[in-house]
N, C-alpha and C. Protein backbone atom coordinates (compact mmCIF):
# COMPACT_ATOMS: atom_id res chain seq x y z
N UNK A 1 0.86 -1.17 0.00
CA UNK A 1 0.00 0.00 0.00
C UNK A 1 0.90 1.23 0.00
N UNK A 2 0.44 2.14 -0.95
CA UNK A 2 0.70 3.75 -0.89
C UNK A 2 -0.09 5.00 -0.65
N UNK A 3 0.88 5.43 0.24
CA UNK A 3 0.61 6.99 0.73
C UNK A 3 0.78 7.86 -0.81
N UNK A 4 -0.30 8.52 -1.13
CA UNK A 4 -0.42 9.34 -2.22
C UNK A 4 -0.89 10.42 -2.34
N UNK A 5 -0.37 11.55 -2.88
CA UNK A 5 -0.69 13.47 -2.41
C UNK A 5 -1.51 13.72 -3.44
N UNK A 6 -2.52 14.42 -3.71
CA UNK A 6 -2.52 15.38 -4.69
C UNK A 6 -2.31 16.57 -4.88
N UNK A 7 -1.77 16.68 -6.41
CA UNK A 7 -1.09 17.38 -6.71
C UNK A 7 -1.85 18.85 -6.25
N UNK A 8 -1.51 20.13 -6.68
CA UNK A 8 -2.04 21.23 -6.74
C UNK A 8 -3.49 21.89 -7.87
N UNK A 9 -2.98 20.41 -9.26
CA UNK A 9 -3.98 20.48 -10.10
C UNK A 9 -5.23 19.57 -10.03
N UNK A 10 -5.04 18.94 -8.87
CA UNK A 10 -5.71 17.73 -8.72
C UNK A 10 -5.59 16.35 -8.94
N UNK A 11 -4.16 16.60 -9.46
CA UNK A 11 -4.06 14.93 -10.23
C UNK A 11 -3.96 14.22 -8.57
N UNK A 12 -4.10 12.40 -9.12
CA UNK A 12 -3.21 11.55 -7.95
C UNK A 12 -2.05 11.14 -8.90
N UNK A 13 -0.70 10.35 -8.57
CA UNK A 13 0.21 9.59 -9.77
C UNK A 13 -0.04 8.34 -8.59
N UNK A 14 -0.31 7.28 -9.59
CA UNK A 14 -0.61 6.44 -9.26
C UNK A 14 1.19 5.31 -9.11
N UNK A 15 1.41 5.13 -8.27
CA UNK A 15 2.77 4.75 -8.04
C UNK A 15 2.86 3.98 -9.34
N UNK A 16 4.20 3.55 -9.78
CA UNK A 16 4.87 2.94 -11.11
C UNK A 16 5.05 1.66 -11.28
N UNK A 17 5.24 0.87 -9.65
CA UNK A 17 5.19 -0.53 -9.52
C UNK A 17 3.59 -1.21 -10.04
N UNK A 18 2.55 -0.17 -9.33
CA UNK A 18 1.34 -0.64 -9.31
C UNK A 18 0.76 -0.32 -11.38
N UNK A 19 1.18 0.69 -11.79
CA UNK A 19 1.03 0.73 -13.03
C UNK A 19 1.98 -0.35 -13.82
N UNK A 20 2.66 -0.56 -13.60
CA UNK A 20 3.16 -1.80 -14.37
C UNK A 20 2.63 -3.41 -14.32
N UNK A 21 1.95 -3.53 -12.85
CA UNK A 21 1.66 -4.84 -12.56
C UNK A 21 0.35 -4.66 -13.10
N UNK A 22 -0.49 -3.19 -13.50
CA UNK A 22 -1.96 -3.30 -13.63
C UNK A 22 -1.44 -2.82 -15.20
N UNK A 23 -0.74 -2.97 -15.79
CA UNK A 23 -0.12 -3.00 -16.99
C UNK A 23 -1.34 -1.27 -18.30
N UNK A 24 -1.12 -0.47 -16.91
CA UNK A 24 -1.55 0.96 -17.05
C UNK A 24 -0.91 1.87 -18.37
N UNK A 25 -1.65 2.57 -18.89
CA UNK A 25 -0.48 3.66 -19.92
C UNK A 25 -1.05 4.90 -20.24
N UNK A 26 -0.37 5.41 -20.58
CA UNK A 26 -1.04 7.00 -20.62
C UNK A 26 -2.56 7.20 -21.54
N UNK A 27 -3.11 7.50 -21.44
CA UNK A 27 -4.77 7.52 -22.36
C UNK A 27 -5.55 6.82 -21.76
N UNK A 28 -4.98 5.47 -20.90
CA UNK A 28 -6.43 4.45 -20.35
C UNK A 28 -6.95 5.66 -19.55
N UNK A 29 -8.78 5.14 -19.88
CA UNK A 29 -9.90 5.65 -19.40
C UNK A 29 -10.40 4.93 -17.90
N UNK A 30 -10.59 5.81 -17.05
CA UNK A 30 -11.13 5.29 -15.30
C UNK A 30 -12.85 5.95 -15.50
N UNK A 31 -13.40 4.96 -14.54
CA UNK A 31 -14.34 5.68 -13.92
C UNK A 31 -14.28 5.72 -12.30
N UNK A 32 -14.85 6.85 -11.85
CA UNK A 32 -14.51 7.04 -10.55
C UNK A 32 -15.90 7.19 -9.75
N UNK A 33 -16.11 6.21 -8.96
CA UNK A 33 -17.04 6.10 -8.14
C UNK A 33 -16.61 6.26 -6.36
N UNK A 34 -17.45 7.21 -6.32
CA UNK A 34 -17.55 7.52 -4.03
C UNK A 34 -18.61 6.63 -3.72
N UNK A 35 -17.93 5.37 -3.35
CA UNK A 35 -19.19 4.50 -2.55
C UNK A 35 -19.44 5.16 -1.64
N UNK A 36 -18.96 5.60 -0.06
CA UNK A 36 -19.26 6.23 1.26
C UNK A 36 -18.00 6.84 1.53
N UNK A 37 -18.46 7.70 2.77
CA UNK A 37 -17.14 9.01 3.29
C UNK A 37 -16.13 8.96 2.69
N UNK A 38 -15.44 8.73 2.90
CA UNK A 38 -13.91 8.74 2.29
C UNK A 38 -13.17 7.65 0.86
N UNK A 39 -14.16 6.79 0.55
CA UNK A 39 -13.94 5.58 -0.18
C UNK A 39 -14.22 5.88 -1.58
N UNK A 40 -13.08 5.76 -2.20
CA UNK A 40 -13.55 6.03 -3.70
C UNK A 40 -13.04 4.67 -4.13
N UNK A 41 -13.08 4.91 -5.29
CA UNK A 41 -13.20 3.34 -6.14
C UNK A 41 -12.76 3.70 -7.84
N UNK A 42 -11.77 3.55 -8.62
CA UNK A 42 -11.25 3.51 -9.75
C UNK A 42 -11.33 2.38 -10.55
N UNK A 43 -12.15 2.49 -11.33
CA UNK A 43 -12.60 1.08 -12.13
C UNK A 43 -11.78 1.85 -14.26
N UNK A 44 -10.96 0.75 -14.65
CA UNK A 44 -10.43 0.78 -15.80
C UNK A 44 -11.84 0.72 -16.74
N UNK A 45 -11.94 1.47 -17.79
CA UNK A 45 -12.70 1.01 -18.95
C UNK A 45 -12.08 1.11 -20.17
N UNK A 46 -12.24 0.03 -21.37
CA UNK A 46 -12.59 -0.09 -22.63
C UNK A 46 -13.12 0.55 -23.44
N UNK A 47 -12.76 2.10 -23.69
CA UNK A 47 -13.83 3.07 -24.57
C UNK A 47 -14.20 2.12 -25.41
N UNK A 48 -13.19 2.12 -26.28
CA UNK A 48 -13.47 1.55 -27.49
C UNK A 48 -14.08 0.02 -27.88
N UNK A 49 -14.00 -0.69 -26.80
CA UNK A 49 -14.35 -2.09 -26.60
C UNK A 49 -15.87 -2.02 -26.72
N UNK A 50 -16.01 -0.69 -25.38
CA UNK A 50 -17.85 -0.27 -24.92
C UNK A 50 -18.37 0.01 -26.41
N UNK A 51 -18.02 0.75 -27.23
CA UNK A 51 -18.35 1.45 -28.19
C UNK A 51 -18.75 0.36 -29.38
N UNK A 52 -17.20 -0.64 -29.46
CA UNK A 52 -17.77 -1.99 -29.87
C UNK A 52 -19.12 -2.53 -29.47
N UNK A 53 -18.88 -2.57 -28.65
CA UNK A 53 -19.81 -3.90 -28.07
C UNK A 53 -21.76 -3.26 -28.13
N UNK A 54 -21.46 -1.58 -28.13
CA UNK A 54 -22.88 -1.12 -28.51
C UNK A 54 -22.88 -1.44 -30.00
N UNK A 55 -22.61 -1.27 -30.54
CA UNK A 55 -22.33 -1.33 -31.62
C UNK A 55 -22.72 -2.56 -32.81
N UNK A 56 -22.10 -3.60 -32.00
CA UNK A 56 -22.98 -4.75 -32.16
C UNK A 56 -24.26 -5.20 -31.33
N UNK A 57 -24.79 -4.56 -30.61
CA UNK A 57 -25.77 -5.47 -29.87
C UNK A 57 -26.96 -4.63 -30.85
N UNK A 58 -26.39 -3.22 -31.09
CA UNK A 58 -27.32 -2.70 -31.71
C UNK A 58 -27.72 -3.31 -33.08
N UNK A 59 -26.83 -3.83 -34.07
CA UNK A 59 -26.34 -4.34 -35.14
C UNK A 59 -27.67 -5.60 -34.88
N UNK A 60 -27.17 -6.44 -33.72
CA UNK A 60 -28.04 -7.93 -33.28
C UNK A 60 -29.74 -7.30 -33.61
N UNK A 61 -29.97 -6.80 -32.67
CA UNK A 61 -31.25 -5.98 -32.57
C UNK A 61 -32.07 -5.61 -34.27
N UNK A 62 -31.46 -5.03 -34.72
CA UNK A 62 -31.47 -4.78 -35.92
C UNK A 62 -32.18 -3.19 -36.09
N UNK A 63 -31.16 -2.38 -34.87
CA UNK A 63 -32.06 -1.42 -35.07
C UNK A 63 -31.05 -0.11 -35.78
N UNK A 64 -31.80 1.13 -36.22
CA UNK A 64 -31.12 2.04 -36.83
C UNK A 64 -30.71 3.32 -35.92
N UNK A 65 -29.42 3.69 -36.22
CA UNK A 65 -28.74 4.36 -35.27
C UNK A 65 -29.68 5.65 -35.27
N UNK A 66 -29.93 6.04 -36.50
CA UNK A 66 -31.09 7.07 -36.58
C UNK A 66 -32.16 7.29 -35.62
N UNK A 67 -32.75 6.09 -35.77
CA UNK A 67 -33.89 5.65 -34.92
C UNK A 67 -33.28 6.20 -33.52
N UNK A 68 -31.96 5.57 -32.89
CA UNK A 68 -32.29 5.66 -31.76
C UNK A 68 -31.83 7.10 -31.28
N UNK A 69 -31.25 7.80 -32.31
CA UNK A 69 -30.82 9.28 -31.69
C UNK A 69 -32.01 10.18 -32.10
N UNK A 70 -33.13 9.41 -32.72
CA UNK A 70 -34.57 10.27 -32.79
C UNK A 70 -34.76 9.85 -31.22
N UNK A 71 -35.03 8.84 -31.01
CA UNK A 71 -35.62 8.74 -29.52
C UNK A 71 -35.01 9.28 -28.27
N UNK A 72 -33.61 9.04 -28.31
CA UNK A 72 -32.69 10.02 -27.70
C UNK A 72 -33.55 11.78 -27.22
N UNK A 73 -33.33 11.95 -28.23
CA UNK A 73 -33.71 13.15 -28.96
C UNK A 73 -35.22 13.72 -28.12
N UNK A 74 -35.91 12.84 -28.71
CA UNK A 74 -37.43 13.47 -28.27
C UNK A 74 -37.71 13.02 -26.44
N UNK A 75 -36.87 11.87 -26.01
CA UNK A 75 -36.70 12.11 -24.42
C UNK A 75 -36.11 13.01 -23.82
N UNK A 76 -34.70 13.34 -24.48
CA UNK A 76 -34.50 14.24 -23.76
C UNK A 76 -35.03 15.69 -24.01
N UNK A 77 -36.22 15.87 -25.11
CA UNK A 77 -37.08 17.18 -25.29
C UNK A 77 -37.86 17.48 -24.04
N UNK A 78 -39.00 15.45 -23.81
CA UNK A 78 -39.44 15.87 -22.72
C UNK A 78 -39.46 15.99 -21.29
N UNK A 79 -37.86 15.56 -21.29
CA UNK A 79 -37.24 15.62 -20.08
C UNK A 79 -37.13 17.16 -19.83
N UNK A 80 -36.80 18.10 -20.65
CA UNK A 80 -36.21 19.13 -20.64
C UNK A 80 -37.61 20.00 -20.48
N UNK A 81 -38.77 19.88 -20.84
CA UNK A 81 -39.92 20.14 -20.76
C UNK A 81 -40.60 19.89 -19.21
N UNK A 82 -40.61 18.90 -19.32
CA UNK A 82 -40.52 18.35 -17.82
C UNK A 82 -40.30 19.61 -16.33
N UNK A 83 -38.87 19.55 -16.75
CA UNK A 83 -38.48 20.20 -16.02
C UNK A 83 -38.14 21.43 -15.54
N UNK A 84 -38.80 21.74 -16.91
CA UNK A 84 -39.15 23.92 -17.03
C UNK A 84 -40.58 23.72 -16.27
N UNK A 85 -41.41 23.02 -16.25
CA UNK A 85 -42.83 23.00 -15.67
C UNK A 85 -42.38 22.92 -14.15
N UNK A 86 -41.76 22.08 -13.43
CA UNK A 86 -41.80 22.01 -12.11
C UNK A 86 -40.30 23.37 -11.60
C-alpha cells in the first residue's frame, strides 16, 4: 500500500510498480465512483471495446442508429420540458 498526495492540479500519480503490474499507460480511461465518506473506487474502462460492443448489440437488434438518436432526442425534449414546468 501507498501513501499518495494530490497534486495542486488535482491529479493523484498512481505509483509505477502498481502501473506496471496493472499494466496501465497514458490515455487508459477510469471511472470514478464515491461509494461512502472517504472511499472512492477507480474502475479501468474499454472506450473503445464499450463502443464496440454497442455497436454490435445494436447491429443484433437490428435497429437504426437514426432511430435511436430520434428517440434520444425526443426524451430528452421531454425531459427538458418536464423540467421547465416544475
Amino acid at each position: 500500500m501507498s501513501v499518495i498526495v494530490i497534486d495542486d492540479r488535482g491529479r493523484i500519480v498512481i505509483p509505477s510498480k502498481l502501473r506496471k503490474r496493472l499494466k496501465l499507460k497514458r490515455g487508459d480511461a477510469f471511472i470514478i465512483a464515491e461509494l461512502k465518506d472517504d472511499l472512492i473506487v477507480l474502475k479501468r474502462v474499454d472506450v473503445e471495446k464499450m463502443l464496440r460492443d454497442i455497436a454490435e448489440e445494436v447491429a443484433k437488434a437490428g435497429l437504426e442508429i437514426r432511430e435511436i438518436e430520434r428517440g434520444i432526442e425526443e426524451e430528452a425534449n421531454r425531459l427538458a420540458k418536464e423540467k421547465i414546468r416544475n
